[in-house]
PDB file of N, CA and C in Angstrom:
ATOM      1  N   UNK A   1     147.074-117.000  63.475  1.00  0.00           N
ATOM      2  CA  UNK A   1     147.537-116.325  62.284  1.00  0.00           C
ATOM      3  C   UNK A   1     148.331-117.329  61.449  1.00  0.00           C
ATOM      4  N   UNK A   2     148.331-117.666  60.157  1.00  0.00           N
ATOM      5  CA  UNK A   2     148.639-118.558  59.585  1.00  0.00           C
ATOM      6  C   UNK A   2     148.875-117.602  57.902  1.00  0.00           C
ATOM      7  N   UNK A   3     150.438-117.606  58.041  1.00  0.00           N
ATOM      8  CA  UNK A   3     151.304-116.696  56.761  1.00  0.00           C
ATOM      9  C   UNK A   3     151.320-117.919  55.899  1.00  0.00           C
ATOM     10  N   UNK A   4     150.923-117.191  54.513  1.00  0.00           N
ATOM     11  CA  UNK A   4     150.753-118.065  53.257  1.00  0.00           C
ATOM     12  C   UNK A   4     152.298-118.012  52.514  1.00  0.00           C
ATOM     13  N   UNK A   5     152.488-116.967  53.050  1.00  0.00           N
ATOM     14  CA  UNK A   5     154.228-116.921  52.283  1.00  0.00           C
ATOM     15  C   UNK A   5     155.179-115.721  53.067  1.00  0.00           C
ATOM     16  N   UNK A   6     156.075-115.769  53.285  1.00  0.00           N
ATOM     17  CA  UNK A   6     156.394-114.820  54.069  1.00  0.00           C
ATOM     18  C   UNK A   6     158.314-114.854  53.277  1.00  0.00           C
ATOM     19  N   UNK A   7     158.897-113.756  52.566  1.00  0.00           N
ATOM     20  CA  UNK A   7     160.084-113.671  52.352  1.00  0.00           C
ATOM     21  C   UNK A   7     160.222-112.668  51.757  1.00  0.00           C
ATOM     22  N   UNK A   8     161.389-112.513  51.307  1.00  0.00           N
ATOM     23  CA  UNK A   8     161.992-110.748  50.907  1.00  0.00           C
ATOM     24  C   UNK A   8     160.573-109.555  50.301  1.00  0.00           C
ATOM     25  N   UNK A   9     159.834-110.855  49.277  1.00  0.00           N
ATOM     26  CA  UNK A   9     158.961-109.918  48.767  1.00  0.00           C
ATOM     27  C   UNK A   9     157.642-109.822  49.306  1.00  0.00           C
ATOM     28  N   UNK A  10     156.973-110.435  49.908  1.00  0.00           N
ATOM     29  CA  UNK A  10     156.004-110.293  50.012  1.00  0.00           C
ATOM     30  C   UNK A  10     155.302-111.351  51.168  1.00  0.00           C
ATOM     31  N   UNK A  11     154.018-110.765  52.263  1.00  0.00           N
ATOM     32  CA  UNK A  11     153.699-111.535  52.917  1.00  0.00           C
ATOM     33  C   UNK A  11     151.996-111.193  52.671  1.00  0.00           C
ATOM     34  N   UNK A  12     150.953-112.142  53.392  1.00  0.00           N
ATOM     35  CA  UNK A  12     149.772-111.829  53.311  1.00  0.00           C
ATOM     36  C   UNK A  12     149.136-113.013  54.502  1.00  0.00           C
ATOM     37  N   UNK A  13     147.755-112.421  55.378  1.00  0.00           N
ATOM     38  CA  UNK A  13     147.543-113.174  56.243  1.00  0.00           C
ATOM     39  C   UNK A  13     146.120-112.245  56.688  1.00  0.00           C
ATOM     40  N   UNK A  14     145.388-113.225  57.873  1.00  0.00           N
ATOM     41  CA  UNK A  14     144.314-112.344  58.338  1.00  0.00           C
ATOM     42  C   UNK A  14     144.532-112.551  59.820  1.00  0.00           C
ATOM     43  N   UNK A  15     144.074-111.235  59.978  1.00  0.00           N
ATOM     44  CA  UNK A  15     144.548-111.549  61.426  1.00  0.00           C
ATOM     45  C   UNK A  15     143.320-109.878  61.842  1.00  0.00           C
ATOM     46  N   UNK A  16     142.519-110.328  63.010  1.00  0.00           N
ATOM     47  CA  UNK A  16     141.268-109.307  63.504  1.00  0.00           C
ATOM     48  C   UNK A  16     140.422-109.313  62.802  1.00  0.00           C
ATOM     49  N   UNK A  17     139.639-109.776  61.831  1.00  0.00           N
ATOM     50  CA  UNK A  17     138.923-108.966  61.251  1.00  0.00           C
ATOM     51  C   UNK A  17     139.588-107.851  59.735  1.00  0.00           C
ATOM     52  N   UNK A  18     141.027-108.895  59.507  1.00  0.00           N
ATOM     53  CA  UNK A  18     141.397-107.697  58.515  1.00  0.00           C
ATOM     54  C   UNK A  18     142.194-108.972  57.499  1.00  0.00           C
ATOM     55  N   UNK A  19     142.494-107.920  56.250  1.00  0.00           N
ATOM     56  CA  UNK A  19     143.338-108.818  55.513  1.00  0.00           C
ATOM     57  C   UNK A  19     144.574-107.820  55.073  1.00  0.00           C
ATOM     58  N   UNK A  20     145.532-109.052  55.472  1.00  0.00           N
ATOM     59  CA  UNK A  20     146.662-107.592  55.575  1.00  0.00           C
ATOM     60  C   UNK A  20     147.759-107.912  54.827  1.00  0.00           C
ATOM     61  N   UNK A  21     148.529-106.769  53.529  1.00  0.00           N
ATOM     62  CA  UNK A  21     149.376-107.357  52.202  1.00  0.00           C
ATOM     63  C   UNK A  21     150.393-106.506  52.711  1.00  0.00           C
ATOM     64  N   UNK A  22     151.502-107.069  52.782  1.00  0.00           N
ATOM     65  CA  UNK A  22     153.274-106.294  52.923  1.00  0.00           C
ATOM     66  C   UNK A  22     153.839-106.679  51.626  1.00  0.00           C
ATOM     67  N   UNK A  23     154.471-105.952  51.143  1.00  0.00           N
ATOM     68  CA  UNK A  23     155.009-106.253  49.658  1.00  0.00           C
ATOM     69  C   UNK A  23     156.249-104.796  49.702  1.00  0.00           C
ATOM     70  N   UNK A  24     157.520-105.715  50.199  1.00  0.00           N
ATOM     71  CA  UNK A  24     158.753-104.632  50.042  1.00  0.00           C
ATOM     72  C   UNK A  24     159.094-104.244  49.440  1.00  0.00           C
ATOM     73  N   UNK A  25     158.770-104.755  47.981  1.00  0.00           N
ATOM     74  CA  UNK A  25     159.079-104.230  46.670  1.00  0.00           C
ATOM     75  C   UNK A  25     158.599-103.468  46.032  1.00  0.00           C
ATOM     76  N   UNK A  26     157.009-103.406  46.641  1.00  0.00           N
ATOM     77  CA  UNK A  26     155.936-102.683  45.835  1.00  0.00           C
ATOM     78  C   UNK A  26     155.324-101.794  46.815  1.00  0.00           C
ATOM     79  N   UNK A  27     155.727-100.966  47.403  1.00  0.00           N
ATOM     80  CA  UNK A  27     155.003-100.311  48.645  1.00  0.00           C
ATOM     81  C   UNK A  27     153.476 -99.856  48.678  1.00  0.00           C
ATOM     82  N   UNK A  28     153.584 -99.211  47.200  1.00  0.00           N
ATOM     83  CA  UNK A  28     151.770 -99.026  46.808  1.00  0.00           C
ATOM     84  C   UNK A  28     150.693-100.421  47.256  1.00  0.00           C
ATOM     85  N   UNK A  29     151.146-101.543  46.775  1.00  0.00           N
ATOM     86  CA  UNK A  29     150.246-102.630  47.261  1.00  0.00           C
ATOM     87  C   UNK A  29     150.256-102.942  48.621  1.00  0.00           C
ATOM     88  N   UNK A  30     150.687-102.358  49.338  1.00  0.00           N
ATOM     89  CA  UNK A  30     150.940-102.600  51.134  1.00  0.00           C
ATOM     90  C   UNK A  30     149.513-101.779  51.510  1.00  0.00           C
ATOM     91  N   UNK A  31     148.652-102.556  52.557  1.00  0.00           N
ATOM     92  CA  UNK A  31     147.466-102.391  52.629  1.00  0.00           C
ATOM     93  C   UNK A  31     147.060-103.284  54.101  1.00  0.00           C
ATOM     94  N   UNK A  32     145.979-102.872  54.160  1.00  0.00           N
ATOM     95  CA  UNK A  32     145.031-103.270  55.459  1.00  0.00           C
ATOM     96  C   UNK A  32     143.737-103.343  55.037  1.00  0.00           C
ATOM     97  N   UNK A  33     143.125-104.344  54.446  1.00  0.00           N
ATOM     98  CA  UNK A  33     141.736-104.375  54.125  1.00  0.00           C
ATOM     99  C   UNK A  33     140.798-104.843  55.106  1.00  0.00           C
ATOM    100  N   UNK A  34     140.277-104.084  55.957  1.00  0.00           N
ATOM    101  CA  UNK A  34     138.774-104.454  56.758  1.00  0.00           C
ATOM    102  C   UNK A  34     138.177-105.495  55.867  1.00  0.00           C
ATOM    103  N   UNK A  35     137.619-106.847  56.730  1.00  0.00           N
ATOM    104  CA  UNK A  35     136.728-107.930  55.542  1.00  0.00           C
ATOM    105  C   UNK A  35     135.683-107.268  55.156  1.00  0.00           C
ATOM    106  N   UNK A  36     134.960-106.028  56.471  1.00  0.00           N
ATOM    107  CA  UNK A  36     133.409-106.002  55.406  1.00  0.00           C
ATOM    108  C   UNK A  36     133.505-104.957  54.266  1.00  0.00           C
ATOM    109  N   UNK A  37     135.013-104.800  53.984  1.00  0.00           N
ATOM    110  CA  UNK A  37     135.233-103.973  52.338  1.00  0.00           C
ATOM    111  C   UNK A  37     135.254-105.051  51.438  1.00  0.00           C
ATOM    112  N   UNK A  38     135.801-106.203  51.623  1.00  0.00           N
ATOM    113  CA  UNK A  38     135.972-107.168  51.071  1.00  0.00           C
ATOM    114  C   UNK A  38     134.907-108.063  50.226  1.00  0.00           C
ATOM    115  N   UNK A  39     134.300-108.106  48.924  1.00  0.00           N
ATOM    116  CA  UNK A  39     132.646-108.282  48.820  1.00  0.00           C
ATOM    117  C   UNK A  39     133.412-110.753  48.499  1.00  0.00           C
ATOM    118  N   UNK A  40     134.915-110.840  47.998  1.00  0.00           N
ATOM    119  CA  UNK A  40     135.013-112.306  47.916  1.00  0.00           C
ATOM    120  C   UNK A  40     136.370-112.053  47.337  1.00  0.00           C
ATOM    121  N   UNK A  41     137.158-113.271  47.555  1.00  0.00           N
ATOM    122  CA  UNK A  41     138.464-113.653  47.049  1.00  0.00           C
ATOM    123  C   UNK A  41     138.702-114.637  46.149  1.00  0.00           C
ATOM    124  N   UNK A  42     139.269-114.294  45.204  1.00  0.00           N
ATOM    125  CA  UNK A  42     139.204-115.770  43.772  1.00  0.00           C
ATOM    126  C   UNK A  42     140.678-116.195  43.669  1.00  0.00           C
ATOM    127  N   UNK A  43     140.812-117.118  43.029  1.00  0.00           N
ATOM    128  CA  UNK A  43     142.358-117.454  43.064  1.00  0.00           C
ATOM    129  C   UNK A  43     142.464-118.102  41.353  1.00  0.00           C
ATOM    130  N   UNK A  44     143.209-116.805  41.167  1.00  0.00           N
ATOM    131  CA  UNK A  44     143.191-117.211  39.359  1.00  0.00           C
ATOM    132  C   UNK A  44     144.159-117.990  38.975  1.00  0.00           C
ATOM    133  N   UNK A  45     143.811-119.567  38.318  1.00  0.00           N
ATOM    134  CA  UNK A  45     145.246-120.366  37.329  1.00  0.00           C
ATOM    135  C   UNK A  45     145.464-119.568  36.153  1.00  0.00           C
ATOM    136  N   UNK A  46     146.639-119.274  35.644  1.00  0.00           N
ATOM    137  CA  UNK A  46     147.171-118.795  34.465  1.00  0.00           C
ATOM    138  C   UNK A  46     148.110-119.696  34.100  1.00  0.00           C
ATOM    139  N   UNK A  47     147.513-120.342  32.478  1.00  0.00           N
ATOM    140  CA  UNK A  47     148.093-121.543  32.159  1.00  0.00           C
ATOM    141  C   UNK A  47     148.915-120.979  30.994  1.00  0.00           C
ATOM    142  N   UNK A  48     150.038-121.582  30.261  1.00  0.00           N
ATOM    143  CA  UNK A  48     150.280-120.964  28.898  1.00  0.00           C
ATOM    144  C   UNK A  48     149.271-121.553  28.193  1.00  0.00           C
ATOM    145  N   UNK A  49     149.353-120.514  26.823  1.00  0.00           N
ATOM    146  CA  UNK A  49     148.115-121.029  25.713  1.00  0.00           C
ATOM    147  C   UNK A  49     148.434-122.549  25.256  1.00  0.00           C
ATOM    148  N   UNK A  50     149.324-123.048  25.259  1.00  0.00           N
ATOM    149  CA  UNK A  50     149.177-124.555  24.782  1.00  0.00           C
ATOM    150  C   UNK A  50     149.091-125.478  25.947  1.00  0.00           C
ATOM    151  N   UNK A  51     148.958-125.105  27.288  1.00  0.00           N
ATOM    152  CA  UNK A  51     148.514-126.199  28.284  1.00  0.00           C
ATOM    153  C   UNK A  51     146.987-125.422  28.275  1.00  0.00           C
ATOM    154  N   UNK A  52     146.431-124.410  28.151  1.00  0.00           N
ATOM    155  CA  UNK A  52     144.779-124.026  28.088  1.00  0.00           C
ATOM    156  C   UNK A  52     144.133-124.989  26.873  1.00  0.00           C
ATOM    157  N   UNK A  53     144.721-125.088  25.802  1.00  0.00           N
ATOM    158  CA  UNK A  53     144.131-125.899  24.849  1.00  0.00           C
ATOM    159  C   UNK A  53     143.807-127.336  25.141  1.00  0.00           C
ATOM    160  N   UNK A  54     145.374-128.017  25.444  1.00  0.00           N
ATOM    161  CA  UNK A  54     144.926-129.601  25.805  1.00  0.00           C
ATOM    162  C   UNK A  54     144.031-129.364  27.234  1.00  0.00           C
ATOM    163  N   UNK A  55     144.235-128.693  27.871  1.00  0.00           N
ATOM    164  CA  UNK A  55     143.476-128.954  29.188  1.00  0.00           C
ATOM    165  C   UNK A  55     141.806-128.764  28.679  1.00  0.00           C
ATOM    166  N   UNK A  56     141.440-127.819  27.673  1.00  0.00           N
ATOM    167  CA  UNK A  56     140.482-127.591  27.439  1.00  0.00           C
ATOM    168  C   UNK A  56     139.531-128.770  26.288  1.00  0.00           C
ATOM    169  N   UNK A  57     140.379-128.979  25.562  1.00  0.00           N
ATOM    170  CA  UNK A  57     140.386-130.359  24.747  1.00  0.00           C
ATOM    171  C   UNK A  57     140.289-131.530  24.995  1.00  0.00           C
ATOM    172  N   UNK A  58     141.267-132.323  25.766  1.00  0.00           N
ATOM    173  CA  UNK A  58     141.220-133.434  26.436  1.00  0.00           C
ATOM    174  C   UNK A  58     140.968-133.216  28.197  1.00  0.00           C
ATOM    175  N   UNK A  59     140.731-132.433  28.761  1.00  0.00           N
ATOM    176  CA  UNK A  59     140.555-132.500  30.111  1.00  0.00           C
ATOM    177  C   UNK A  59     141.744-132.819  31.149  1.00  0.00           C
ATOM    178  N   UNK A  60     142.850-132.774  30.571  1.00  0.00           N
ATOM    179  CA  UNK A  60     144.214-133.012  30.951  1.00  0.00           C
ATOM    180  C   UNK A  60     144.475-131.338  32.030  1.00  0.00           C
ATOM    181  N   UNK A  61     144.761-131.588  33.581  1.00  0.00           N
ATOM    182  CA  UNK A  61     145.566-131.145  34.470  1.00  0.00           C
ATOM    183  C   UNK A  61     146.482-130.417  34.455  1.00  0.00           C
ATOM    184  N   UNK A  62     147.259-129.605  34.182  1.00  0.00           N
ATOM    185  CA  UNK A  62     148.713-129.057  33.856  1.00  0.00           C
ATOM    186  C   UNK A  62     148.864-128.278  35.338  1.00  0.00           C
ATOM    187  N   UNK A  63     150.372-128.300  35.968  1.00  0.00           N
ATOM    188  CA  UNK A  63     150.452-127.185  36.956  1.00  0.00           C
ATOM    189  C   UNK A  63     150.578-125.823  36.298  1.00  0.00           C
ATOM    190  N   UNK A  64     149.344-124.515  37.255  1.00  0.00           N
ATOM    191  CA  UNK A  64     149.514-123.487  36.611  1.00  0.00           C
ATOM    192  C   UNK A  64     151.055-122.609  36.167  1.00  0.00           C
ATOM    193  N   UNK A  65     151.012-121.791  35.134  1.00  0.00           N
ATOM    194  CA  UNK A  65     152.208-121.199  35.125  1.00  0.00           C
ATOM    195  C   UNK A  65     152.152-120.653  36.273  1.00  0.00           C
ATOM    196  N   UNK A  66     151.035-119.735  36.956  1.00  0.00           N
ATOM    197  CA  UNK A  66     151.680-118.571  37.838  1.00  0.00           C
ATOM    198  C   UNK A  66     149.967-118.771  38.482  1.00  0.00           C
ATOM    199  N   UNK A  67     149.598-118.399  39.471  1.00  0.00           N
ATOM    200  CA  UNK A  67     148.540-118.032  40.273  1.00  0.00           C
ATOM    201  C   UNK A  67     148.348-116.537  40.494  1.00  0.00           C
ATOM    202  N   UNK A  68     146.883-115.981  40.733  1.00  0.00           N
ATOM    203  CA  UNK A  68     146.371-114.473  40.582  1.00  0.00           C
ATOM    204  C   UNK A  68     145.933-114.565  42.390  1.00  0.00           C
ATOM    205  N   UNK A  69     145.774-113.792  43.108  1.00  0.00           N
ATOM    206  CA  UNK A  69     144.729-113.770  44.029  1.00  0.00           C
ATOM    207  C   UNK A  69     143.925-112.554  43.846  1.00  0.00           C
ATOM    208  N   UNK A  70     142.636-112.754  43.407  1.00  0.00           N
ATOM    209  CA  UNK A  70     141.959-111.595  42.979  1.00  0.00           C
ATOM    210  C   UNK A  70     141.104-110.661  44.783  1.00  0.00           C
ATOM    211  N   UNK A  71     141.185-109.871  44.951  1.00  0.00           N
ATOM    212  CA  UNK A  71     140.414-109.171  45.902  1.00  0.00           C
ATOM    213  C   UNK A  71     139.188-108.672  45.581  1.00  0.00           C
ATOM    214  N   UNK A  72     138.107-108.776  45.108  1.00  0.00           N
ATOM    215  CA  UNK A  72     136.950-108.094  44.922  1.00  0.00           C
ATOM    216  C   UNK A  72     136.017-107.588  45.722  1.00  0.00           C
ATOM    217  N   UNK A  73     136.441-106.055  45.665  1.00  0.00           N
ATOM    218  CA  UNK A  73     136.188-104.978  46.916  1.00  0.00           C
ATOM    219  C   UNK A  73     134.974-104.010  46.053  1.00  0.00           C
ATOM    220  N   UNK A  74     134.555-103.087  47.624  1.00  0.00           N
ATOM    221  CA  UNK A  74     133.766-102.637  46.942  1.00  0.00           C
ATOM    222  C   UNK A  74     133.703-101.839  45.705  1.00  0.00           C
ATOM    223  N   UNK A  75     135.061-100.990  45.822  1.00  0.00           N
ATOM    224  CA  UNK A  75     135.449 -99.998  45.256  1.00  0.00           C
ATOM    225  C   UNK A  75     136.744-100.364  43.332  1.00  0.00           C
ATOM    226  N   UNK A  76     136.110-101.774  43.838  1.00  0.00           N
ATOM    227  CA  UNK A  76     137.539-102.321  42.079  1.00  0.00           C
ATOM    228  C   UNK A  76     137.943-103.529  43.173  1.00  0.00           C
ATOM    229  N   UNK A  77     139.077-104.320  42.394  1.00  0.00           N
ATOM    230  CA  UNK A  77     139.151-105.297  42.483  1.00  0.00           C
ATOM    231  C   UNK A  77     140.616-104.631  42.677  1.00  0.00           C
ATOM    232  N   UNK A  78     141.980-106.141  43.287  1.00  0.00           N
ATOM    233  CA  UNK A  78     143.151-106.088  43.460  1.00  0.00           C
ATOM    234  C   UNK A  78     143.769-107.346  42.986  1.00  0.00           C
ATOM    235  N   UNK A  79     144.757-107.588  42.201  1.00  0.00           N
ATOM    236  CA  UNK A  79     145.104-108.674  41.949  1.00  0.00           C
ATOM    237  C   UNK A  79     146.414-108.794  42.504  1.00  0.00           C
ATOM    238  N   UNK A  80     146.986-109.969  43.373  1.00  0.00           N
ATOM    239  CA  UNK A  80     148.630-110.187  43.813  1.00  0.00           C
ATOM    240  C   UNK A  80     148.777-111.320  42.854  1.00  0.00           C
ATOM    241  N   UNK A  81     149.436-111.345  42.777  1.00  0.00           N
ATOM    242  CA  UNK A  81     150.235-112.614  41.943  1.00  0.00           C
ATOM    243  C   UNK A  81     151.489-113.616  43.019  1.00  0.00           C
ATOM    244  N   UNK A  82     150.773-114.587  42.958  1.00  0.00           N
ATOM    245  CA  UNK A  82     151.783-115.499  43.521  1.00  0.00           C
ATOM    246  C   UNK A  82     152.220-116.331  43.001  1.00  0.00           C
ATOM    247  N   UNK A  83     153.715-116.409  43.623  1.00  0.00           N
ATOM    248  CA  UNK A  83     154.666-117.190  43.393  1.00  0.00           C
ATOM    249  C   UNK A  83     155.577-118.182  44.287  1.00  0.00           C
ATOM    250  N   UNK A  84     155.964-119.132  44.416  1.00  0.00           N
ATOM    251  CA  UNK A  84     156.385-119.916  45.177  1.00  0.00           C
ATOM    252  C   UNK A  84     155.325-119.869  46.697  1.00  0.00           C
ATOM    253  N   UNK A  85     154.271-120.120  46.552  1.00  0.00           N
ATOM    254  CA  UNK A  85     153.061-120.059  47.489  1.00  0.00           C
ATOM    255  C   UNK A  85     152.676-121.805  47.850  1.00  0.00           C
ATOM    256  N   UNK A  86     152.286-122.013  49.311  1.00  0.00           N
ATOM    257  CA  UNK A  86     151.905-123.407  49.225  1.00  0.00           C
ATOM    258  C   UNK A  86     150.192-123.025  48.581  1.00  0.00           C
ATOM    259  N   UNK A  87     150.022-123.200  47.424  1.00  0.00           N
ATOM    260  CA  UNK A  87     148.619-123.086  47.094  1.00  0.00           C
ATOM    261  C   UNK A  87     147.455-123.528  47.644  1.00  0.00           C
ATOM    262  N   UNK A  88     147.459-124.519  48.411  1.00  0.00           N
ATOM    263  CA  UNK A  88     146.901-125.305  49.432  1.00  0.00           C
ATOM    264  C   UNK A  88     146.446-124.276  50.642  1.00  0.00           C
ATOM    265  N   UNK A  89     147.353-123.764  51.066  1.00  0.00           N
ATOM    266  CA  UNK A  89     147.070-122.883  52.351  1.00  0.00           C
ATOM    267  C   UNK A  89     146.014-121.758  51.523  1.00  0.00           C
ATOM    268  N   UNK A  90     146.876-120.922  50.590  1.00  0.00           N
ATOM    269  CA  UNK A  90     145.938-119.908  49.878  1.00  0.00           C
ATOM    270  C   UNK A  90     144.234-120.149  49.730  1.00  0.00           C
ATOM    271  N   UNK A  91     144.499-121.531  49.240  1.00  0.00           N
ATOM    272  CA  UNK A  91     142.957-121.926  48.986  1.00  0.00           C
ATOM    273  C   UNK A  91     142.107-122.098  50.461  1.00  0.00           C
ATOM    274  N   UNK A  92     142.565-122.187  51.394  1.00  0.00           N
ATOM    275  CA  UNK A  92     142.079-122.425  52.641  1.00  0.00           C
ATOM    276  C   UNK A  92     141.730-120.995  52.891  1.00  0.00           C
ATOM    277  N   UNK A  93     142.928-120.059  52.927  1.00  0.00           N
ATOM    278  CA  UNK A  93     142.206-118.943  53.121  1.00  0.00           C
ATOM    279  C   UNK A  93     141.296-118.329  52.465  1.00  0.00           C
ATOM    280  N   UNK A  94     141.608-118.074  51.250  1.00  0.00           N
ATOM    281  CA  UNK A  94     140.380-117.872  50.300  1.00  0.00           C
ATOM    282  C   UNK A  94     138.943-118.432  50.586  1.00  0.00           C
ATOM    283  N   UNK A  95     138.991-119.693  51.046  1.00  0.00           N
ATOM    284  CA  UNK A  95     137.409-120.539  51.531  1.00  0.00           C
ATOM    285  C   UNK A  95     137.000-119.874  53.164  1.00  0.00           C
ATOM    286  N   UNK A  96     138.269-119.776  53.694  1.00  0.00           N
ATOM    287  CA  UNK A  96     137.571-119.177  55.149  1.00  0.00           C
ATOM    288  C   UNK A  96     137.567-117.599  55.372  1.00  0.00           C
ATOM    289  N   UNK A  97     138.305-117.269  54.695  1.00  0.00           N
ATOM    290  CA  UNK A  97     137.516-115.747  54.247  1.00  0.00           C
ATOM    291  C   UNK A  97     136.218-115.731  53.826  1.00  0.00           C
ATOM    292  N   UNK A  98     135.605-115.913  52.715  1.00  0.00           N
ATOM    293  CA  UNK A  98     134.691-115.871  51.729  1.00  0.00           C
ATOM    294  C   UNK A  98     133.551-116.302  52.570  1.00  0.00           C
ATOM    295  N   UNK A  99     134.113-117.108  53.530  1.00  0.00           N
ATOM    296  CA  UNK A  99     133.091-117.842  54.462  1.00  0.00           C
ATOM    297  C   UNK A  99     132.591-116.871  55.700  1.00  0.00           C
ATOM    298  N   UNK A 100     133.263-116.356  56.279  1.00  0.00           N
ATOM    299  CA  UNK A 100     133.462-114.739  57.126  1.00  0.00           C
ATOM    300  C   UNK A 100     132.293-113.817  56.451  1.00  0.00           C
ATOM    301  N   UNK A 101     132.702-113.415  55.037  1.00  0.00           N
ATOM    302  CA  UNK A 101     132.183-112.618  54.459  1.00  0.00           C
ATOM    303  C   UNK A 101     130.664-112.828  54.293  1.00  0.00           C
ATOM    304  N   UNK A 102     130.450-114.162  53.744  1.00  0.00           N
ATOM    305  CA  UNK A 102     128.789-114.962  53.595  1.00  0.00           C
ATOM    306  C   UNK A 102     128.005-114.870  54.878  1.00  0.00           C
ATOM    307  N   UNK A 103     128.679-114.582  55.974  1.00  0.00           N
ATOM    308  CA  UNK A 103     128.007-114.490  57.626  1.00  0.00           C
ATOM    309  C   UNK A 103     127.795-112.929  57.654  1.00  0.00           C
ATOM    310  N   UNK A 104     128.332-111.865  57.132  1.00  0.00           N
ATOM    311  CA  UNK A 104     127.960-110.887  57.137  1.00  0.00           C
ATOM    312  C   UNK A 104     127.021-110.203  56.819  1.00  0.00           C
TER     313      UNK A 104
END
């Protein structure tokens, strides 16, 4: 089991066959998603509009303002928003999820 972030607000991880969101702040988003509900996981950059321009213009890098993790289930999609996340790990999970899911 390998926690992508774990503190006052919010944790997320897979562990069985599941993907599982604690969020103390937000109790509605607290969940247990079975993977084969799960159809893929995206991980959205949200840049401000004047780092989208040069990045889009000159091809210039910027760190995102804020990161999305999108859930796309069968039934609608879920978006968490992260913050102070090692993005690195996220992206790992996101690839070995998605990868789970493609074997199904």
């Amino acid at each position: 089991m390998a926690i992508i972030r774990k503190n006052p607000l919010f944790e997320i991880y897979f562990e069985e066959g599941h993907l599982v969101l604690n969020n103390t702040n937000y109790k509605k988003d607290n969940r247990v998603i079975d993977i084969e509900n799960i159809q893929s996981l995206e991980l959205i950059r949200n840049l401000s509009f004047l780092n989208k321009i040069i990045e889009m213009t000159f091809g210039l890098n910027f760190p995102a303002k804020s990161y999305e993790l999108r859930i796309n289930m069968e039934n609608g999609f879920k978006d968490i928003i992260l913050t102070d996340c090692d993005i690195n790990k996220v992206e790992t999970l996101i690839y070995e999820i998605n990868q789970i899911i493609n074997k199904i």
